[in-house]
C-alpha atoms as a PDB file:
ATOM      1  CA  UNK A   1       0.000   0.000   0.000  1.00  0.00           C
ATOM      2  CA  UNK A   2       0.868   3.646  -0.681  1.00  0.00           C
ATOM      3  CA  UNK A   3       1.818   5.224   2.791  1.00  0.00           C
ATOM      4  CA  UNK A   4       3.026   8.650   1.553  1.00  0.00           C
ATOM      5  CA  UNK A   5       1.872  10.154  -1.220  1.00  0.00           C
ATOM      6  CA  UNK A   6       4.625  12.854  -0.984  1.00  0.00           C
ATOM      7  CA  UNK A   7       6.800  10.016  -2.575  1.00  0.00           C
ATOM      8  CA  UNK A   8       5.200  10.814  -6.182  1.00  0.00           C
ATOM      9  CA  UNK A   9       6.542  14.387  -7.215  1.00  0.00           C
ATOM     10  CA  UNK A  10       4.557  15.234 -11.139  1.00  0.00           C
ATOM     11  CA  UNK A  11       7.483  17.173 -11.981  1.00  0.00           C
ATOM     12  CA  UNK A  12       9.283  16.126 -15.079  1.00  0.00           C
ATOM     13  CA  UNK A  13      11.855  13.873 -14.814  1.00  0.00           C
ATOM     14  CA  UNK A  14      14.628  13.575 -17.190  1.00  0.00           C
ATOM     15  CA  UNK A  15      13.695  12.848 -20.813  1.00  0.00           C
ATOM     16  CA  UNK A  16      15.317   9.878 -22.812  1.00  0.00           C
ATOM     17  CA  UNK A  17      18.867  10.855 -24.137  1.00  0.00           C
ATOM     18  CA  UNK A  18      19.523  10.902 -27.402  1.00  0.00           C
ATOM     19  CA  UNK A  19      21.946   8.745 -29.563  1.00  0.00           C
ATOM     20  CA  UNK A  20      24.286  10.855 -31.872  1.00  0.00           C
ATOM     21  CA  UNK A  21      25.594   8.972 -35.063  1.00  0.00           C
ATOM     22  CA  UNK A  22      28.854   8.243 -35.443  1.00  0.00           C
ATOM     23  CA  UNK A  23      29.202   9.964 -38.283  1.00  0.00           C
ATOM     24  CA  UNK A  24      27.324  12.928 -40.875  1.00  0.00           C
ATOM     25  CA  UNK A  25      27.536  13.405 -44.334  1.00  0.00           C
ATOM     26  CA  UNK A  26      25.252  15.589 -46.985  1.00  0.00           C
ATOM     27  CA  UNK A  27      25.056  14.570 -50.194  1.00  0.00           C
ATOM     28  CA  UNK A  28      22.742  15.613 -52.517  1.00  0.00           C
ATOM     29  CA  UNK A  29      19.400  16.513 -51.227  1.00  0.00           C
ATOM     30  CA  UNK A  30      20.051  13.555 -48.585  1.00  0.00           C
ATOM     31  CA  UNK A  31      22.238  13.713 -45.107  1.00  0.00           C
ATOM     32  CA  UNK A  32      23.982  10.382 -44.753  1.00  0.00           C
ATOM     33  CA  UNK A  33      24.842   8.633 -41.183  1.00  0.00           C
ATOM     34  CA  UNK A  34      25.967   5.490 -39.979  1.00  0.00           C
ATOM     35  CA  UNK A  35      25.740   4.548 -35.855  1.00  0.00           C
ATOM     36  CA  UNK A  36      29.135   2.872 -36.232  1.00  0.00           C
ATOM     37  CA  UNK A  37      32.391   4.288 -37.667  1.00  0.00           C
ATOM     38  CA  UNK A  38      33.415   2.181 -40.395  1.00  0.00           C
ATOM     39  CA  UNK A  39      36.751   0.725 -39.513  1.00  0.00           C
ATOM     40  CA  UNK A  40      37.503   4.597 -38.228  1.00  0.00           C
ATOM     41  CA  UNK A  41      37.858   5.310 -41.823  1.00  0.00           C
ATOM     42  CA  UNK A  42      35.600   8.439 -42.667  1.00  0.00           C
ATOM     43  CA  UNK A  43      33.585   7.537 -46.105  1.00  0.00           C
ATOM     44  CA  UNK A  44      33.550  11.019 -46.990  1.00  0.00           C
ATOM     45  CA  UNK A  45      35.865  14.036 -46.551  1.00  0.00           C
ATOM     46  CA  UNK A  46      32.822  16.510 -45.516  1.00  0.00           C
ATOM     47  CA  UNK A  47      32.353  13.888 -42.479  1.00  0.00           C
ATOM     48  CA  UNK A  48      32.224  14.611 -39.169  1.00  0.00           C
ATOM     49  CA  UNK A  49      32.410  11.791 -35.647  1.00  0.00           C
ATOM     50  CA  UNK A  50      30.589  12.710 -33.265  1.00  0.00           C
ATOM     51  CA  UNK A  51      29.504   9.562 -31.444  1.00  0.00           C
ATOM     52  CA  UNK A  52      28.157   9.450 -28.087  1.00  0.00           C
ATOM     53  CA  UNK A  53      24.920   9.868 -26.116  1.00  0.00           C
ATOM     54  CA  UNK A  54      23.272  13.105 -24.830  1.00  0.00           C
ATOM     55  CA  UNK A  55      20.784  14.886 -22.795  1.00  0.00           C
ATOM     56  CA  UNK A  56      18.303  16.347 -25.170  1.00  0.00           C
ATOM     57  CA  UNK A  57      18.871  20.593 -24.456  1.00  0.00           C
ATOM     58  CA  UNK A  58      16.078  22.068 -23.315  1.00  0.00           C
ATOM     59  CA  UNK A  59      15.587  24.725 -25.927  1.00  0.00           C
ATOM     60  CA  UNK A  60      16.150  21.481 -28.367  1.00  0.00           C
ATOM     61  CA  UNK A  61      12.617  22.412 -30.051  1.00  0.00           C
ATOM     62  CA  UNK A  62      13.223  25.920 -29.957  1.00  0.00           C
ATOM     63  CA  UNK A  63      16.719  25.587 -31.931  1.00  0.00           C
ATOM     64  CA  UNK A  64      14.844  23.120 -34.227  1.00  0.00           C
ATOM     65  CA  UNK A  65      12.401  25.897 -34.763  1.00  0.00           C
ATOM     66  CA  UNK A  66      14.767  27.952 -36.932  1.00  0.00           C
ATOM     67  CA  UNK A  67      15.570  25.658 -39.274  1.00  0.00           C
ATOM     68  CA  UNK A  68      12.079  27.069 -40.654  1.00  0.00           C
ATOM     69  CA  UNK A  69      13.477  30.142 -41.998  1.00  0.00           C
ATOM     70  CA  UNK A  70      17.116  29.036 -42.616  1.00  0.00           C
ATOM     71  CA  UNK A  71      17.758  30.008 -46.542  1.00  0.00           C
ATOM     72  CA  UNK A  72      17.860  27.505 -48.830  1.00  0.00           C
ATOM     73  CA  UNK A  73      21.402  27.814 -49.871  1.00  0.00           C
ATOM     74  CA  UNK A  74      22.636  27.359 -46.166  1.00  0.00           C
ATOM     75  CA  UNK A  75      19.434  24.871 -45.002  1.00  0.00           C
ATOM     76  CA  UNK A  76      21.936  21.388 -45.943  1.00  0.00           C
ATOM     77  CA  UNK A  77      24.587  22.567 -43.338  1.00  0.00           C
ATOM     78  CA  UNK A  78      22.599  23.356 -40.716  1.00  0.00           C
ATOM     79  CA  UNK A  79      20.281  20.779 -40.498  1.00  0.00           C
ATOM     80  CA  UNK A  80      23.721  18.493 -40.607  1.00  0.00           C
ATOM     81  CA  UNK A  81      25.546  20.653 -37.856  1.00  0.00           C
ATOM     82  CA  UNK A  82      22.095  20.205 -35.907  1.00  0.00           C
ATOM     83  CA  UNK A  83      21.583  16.070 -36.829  1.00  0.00           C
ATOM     84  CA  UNK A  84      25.486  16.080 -35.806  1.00  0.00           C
ATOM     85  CA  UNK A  85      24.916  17.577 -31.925  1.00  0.00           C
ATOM     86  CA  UNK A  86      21.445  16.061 -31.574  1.00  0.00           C
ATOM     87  CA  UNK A  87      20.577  12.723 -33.796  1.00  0.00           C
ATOM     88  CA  UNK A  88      19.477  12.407 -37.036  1.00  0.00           C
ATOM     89  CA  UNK A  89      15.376  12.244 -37.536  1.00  0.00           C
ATOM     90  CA  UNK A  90      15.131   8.474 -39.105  1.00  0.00           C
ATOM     91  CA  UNK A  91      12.741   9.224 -41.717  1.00  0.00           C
ATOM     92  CA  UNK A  92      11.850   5.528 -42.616  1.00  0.00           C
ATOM     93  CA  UNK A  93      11.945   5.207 -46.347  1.00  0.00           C
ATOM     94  CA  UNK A  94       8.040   3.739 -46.965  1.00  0.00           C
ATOM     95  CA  UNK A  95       5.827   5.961 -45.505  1.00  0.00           C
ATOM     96  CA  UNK A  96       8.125   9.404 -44.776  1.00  0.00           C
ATOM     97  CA  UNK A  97       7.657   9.367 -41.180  1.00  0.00           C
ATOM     98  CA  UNK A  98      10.102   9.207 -38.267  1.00  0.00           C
ATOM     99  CA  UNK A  99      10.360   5.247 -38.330  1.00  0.00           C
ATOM    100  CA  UNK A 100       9.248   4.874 -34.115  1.00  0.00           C
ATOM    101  CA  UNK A 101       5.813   5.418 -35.788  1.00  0.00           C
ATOM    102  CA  UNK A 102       5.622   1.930 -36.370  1.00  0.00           C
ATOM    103  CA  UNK A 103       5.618   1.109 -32.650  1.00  0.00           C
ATOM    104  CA  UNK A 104       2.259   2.277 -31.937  1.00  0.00           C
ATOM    105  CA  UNK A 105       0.590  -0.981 -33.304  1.00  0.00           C
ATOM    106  CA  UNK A 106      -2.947  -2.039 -32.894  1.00  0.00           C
ATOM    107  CA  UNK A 107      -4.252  -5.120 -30.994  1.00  0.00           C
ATOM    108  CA  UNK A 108      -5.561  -6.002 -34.530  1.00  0.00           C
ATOM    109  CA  UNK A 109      -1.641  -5.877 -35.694  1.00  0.00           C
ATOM    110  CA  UNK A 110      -0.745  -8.416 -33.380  1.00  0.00           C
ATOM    111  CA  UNK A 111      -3.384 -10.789 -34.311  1.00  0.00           C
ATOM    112  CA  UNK A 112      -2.738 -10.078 -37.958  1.00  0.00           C
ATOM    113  CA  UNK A 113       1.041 -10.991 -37.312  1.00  0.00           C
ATOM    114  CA  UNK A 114       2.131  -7.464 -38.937  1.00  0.00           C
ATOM    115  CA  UNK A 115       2.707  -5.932 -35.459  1.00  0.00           C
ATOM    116  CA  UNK A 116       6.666  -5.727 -34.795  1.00  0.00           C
ATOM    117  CA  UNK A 117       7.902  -4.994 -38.718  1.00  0.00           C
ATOM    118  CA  UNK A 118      10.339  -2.477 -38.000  1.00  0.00           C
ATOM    119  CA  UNK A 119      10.165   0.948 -40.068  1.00  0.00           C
ATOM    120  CA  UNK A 120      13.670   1.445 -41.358  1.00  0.00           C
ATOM    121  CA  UNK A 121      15.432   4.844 -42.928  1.00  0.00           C
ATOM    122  CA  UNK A 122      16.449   4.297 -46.546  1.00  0.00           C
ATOM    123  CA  UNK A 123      20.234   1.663 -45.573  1.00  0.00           C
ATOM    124  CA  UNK A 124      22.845  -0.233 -47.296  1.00  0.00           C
ATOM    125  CA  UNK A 125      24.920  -2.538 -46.541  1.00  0.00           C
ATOM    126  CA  UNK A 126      28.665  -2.725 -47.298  1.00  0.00           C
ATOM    127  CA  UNK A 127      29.076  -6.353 -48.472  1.00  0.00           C
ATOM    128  CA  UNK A 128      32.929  -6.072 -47.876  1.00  0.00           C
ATOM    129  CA  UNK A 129      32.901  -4.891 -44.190  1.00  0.00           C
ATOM    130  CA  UNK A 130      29.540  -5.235 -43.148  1.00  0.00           C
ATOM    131  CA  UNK A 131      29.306  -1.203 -42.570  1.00  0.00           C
ATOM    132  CA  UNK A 132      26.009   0.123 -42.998  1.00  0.00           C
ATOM    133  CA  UNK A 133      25.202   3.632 -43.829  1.00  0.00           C
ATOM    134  CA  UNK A 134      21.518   5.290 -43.932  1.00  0.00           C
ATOM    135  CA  UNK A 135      19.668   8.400 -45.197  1.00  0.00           C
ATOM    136  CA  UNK A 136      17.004  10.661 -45.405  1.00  0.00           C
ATOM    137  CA  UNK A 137      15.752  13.492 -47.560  1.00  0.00           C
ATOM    138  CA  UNK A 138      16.602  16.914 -45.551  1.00  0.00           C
ATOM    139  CA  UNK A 139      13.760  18.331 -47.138  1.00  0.00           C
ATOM    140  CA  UNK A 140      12.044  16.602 -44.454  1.00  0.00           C
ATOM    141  CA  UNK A 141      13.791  18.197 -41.727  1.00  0.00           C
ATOM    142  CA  UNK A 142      12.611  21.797 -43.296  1.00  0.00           C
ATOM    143  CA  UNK A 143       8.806  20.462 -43.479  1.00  0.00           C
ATOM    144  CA  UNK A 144       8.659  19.455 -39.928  1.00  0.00           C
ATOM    145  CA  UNK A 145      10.489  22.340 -38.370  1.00  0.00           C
ATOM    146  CA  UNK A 146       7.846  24.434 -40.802  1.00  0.00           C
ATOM    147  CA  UNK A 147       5.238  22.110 -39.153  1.00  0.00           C
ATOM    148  CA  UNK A 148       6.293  23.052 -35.178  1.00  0.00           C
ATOM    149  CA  UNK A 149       6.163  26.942 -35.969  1.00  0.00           C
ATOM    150  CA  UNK A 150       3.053  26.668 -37.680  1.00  0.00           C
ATOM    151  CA  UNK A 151       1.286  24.962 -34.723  1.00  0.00           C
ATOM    152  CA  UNK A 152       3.027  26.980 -32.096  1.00  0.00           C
ATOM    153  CA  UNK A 153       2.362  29.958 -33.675  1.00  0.00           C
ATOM    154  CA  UNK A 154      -1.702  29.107 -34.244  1.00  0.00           C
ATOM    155  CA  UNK A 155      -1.687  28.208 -30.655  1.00  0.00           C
ATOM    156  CA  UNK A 156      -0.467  31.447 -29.857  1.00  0.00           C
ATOM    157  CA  UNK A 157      -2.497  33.647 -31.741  1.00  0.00           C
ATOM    158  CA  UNK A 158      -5.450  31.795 -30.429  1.00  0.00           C
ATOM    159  CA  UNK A 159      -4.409  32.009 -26.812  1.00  0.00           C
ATOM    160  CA  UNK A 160      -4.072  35.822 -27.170  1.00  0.00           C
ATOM    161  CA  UNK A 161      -7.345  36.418 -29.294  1.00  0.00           C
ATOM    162  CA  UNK A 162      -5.420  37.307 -32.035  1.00  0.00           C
ATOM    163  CA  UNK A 163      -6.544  36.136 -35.881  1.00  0.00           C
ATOM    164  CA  UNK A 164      -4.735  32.900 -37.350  1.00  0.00           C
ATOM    165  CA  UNK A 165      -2.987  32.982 -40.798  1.00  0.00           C
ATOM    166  CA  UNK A 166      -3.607  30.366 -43.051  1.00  0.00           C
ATOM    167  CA  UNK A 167      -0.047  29.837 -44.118  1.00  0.00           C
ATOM    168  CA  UNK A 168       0.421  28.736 -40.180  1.00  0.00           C
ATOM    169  CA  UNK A 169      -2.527  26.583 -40.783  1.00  0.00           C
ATOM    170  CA  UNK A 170      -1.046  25.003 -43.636  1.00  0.00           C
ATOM    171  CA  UNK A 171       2.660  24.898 -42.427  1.00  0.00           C
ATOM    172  CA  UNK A 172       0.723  23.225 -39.421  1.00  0.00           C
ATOM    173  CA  UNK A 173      -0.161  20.313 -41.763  1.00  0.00           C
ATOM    174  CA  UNK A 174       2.518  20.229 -43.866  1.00  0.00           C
ATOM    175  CA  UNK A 175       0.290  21.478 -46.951  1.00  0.00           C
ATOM    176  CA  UNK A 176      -1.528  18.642 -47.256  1.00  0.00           C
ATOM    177  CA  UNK A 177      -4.545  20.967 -45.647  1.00  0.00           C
ATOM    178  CA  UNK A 178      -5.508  24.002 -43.731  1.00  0.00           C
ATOM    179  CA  UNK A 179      -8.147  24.774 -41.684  1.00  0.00           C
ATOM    180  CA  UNK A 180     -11.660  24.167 -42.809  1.00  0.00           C
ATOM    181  CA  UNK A 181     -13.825  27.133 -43.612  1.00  0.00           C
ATOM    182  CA  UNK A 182     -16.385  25.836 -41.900  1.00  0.00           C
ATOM    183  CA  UNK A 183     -17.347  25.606 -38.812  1.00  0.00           C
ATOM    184  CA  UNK A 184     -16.011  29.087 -37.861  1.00  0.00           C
ATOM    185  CA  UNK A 185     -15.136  30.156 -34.170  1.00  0.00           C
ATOM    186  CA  UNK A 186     -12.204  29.006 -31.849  1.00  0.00           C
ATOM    187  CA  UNK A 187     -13.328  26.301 -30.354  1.00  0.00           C
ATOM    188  CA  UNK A 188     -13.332  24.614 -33.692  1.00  0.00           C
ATOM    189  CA  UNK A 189      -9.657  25.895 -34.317  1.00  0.00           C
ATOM    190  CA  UNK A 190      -8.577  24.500 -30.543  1.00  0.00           C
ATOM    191  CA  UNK A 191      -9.939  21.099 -31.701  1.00  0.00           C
ATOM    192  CA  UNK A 192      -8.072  21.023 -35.248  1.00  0.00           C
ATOM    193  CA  UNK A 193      -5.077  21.909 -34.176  1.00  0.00           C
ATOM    194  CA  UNK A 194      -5.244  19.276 -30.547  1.00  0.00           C
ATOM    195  CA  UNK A 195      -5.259  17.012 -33.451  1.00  0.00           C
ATOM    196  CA  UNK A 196      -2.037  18.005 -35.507  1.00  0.00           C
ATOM    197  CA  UNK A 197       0.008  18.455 -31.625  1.00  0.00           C
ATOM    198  CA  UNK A 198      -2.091  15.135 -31.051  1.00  0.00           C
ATOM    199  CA  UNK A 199      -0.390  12.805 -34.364  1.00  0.00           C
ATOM    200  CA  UNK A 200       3.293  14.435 -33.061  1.00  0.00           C
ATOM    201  CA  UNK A 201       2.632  12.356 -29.940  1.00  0.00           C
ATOM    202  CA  UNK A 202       1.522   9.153 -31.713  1.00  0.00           C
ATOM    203  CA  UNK A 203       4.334   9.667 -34.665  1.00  0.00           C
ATOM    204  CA  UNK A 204       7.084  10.076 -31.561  1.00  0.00           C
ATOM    205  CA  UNK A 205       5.604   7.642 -29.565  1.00  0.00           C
ATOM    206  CA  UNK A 206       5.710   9.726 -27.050  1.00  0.00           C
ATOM    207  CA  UNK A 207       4.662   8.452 -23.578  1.00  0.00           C
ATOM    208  CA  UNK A 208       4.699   8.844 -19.831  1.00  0.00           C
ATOM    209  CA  UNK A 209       8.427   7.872 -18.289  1.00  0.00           C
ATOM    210  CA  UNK A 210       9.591   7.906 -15.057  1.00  0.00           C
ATOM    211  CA  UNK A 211      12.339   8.815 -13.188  1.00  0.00           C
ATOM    212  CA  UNK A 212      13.530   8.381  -9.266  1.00  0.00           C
ATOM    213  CA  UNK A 213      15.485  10.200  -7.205  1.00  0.00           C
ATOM    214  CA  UNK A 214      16.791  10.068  -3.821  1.00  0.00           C
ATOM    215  CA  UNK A 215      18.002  13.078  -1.215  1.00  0.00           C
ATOM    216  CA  UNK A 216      18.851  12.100   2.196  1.00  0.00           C
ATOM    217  CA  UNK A 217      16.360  11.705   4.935  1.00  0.00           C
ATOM    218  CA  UNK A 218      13.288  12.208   2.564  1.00  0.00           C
ATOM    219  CA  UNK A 219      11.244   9.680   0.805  1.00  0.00           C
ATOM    220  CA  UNK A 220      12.337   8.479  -3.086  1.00  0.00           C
ATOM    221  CA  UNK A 221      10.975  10.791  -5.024  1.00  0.00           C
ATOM    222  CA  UNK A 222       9.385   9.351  -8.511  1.00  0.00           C
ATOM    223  CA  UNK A 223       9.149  11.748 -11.102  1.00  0.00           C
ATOM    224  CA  UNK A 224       6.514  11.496 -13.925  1.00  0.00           C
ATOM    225  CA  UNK A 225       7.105  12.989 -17.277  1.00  0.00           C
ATOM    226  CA  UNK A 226       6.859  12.354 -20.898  1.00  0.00           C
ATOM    227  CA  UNK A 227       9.530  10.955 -23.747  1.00  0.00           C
ATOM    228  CA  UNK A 228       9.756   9.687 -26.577  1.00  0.00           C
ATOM    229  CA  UNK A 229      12.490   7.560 -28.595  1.00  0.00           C
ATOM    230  CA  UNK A 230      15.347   9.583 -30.827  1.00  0.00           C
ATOM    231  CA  UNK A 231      15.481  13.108 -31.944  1.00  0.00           C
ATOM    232  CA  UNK A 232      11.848  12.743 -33.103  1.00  0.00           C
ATOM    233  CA  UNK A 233      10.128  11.590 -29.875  1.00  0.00           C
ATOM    234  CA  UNK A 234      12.326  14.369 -27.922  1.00  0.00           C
ATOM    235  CA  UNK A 235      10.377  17.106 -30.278  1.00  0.00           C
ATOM    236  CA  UNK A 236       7.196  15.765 -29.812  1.00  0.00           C
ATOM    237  CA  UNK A 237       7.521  16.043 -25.794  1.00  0.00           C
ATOM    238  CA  UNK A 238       9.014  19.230 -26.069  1.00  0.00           C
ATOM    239  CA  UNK A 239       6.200  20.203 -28.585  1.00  0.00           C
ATOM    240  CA  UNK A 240       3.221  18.978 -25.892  1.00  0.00           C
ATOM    241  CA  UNK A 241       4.840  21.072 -23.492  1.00  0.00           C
ATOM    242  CA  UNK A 242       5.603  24.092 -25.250  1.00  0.00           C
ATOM    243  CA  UNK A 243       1.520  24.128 -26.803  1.00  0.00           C
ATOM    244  CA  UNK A 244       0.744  23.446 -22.633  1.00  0.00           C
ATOM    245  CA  UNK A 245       2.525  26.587 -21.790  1.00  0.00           C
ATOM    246  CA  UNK A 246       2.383  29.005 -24.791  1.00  0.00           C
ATOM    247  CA  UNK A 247       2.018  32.340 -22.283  1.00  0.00           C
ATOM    248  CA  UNK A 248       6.011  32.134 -22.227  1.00  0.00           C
ATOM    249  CA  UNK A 249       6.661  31.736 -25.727  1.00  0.00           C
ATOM    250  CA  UNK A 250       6.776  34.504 -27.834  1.00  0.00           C
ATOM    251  CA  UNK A 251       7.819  35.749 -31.182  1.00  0.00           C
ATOM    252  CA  UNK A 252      11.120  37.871 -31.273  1.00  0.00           C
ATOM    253  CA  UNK A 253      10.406  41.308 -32.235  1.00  0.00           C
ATOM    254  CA  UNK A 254      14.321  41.852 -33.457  1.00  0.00           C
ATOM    255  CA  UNK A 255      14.469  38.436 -35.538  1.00  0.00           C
ATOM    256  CA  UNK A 256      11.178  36.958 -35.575  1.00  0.00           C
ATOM    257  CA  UNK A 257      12.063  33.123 -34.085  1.00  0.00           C
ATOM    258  CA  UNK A 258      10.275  31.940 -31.254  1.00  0.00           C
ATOM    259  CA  UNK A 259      11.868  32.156 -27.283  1.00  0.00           C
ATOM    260  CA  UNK A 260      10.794  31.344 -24.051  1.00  0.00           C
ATOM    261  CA  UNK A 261      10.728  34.188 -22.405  1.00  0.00           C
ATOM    262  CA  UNK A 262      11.157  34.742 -18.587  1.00  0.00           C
ATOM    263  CA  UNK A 263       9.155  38.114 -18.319  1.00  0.00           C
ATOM    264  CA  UNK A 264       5.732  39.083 -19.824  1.00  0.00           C
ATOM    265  CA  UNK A 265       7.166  42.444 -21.118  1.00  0.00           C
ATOM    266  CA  UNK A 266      10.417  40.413 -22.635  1.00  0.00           C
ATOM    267  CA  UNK A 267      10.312  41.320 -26.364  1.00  0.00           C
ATOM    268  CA  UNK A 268      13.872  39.904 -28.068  1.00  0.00           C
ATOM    269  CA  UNK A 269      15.351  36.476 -27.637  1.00  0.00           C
ATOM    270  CA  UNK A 270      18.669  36.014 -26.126  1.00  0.00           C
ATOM    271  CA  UNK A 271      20.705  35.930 -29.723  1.00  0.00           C
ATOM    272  CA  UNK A 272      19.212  39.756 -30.405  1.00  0.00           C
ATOM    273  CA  UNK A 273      19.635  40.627 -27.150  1.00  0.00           C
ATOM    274  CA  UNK A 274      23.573  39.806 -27.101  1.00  0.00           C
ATOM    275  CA  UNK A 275      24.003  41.477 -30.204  1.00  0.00           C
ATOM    276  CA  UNK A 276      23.040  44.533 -29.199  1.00  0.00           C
ATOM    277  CA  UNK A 277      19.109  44.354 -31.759  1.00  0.00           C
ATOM    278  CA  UNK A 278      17.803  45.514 -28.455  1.00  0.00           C
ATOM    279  CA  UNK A 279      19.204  48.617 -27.718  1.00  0.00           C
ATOM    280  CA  UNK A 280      19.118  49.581 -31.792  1.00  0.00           C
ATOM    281  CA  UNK A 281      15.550  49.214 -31.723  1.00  0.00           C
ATOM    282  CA  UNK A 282      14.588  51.163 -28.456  1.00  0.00           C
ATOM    283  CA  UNK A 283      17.067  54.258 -30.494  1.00  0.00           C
ATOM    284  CA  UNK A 284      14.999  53.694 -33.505  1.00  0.00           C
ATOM    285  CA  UNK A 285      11.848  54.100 -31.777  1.00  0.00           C
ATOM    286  CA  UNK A 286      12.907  57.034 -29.824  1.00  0.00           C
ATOM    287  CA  UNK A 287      14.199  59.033 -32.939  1.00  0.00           C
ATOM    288  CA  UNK A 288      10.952  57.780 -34.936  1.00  0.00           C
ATOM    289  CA  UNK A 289       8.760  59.124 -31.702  1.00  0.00           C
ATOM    290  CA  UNK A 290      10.821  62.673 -31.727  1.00  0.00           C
ATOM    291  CA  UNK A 291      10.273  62.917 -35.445  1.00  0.00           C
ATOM    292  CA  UNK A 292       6.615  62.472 -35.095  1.00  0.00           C
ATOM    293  CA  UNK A 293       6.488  64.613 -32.181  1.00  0.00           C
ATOM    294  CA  UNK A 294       7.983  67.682 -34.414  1.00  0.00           C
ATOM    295  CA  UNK A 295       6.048  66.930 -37.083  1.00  0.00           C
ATOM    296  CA  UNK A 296       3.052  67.511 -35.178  1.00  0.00           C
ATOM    297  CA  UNK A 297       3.951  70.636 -32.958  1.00  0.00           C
ATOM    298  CA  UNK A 298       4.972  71.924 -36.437  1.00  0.00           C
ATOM    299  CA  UNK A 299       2.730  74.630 -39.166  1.00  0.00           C
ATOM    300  CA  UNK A 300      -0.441  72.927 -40.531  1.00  0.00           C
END
């Protein structure tokens, strides 16, 4: 029997970590990894190791939130120098999703005997060392990062009253549909869009994990939270959480990317705040407000 209930703390605990490939390459329209270096032998000489685990950052969805707008010319080497610190996404070649998808099978599956048929990422298989290298299409990346914003930012707009574009809509779904025109009125847009945060969970797999912890004298504490395997699953937590809590997000008035701010009045993320956007601004608006102000106390 339960004798304290001060022994479950609903806190989250620490998400899943994340497994970093051994190695990245782009090539093409495609980024390239393999979990295992092959013989330490790079196959490419744009390659980078960087094997290991690690704790998923987090402001992981945040930094995955400006892939959105990264220009098309630079979009390959980000989304590598991002797959390199945090995992690739393992788009699984059949159905272009993150391949844990498969693991949220149906009763019916197992009966069937299809339940258990792993979802793989486009692989081959290097008959002369057995080295295996996969890959994705990093247009991908750029769709779901497009996807994130587009939710966040309908969630927001509808948290603060505010009218919701149809481009977020869109991004939202990935432009395979918007919002329907009919029926009007928020509540309607709260329950469409539950729905696209909703298929992030059951893409990610995301579920409820916990965590214990002990501190001297006082009971174990057992932390609840929510995870989700690889880089994928780690979004779609961070995702839930964000759309939970979207009072402290807010769009950067310097550059435009989302932040989680730690002050209601907090305008500029930390980047534009460091580099001074801040400050230019506030001197803008000041010279902008004395301009108007002798433009008005001026002759008619």
């Amino acid at each position: 029997m339960i004798s304290d209930v001060r022994a479950f703390d609903l806190r989250f605990g620490e998400p899943p970590l994340l497994n970093r490939p051994a190695w990245t390459e782009v090539r093409g329209d495609q980024l390239y990894w393999g979990w295992t270096p092959p013989n330490l032998v790079l196959p490419g000489p744009e390659s980078t190791v960087t094997t290991g685990m690690v704790q998923p950052d987090p402001d992981l969805l945040l930094q995955f939130l400006r892939l959105a707008q990264v220009p098309a010319d630079q979009a390959a080497n980000r989304i590598a120098s991002f797959a390199r610190e945090w995992g690739p996404m393992e788009i699984c070649q059949p159905h272009s999703l993150p391949c844990h998808h498969h693991s949220q099978s149906t009763r019916a599956d197992v009966f069937e005997g299809i339940a258990g048929l792993p979802c793989l990422p486009a692989h081959a298989v290097d008959s002369s060392n057995g080295h295996v290298e996969l890959w994705e299409p990093l247009e991908r990346w750029q769709s779901l990062a497009n996807a994130a914003r587009g939710i966040l930012n309908v969630v927001q707009a509808l948290d603060l009253g505010r009218p919701t574009s149809n481009d977020d809509w869109l991004a939202a779904f990935e432009q395979k549909h918007g919002r329907p025109a009919w029926p009007e009125g928020s509540d309607f847009d709260w329950r469409i869009i539950s729905r696209a945060v909703s298929e992030w969970q059951i893409v990610g797999d995301v579920r409820a994990v916990t965590s214990a912890e002990d501190s001297p004298g006082l009971p174990r504490k057992r932390r609840v939270g929510l995870g989700g395997p690889g880089l994928f699953g780690a979004l779609a937590s961070q995702l839930f959480m964000a759309v939970s809590r979207t009072e402290s997000l807010a769009a950067c008035t310097g550059c435009g990317n989302l932040f989680q701010r730690t002050r209601q009045d907090q305008q500029y993320c930390e980047d534009c705040r460091a580099s001074g956007a801040a400050g230019r601004r506030r001197v803008q608006l000041f010279r902008q407000r004395r301009r108007s102000s002798k433009t008005k106390g001026g002759k008619k």
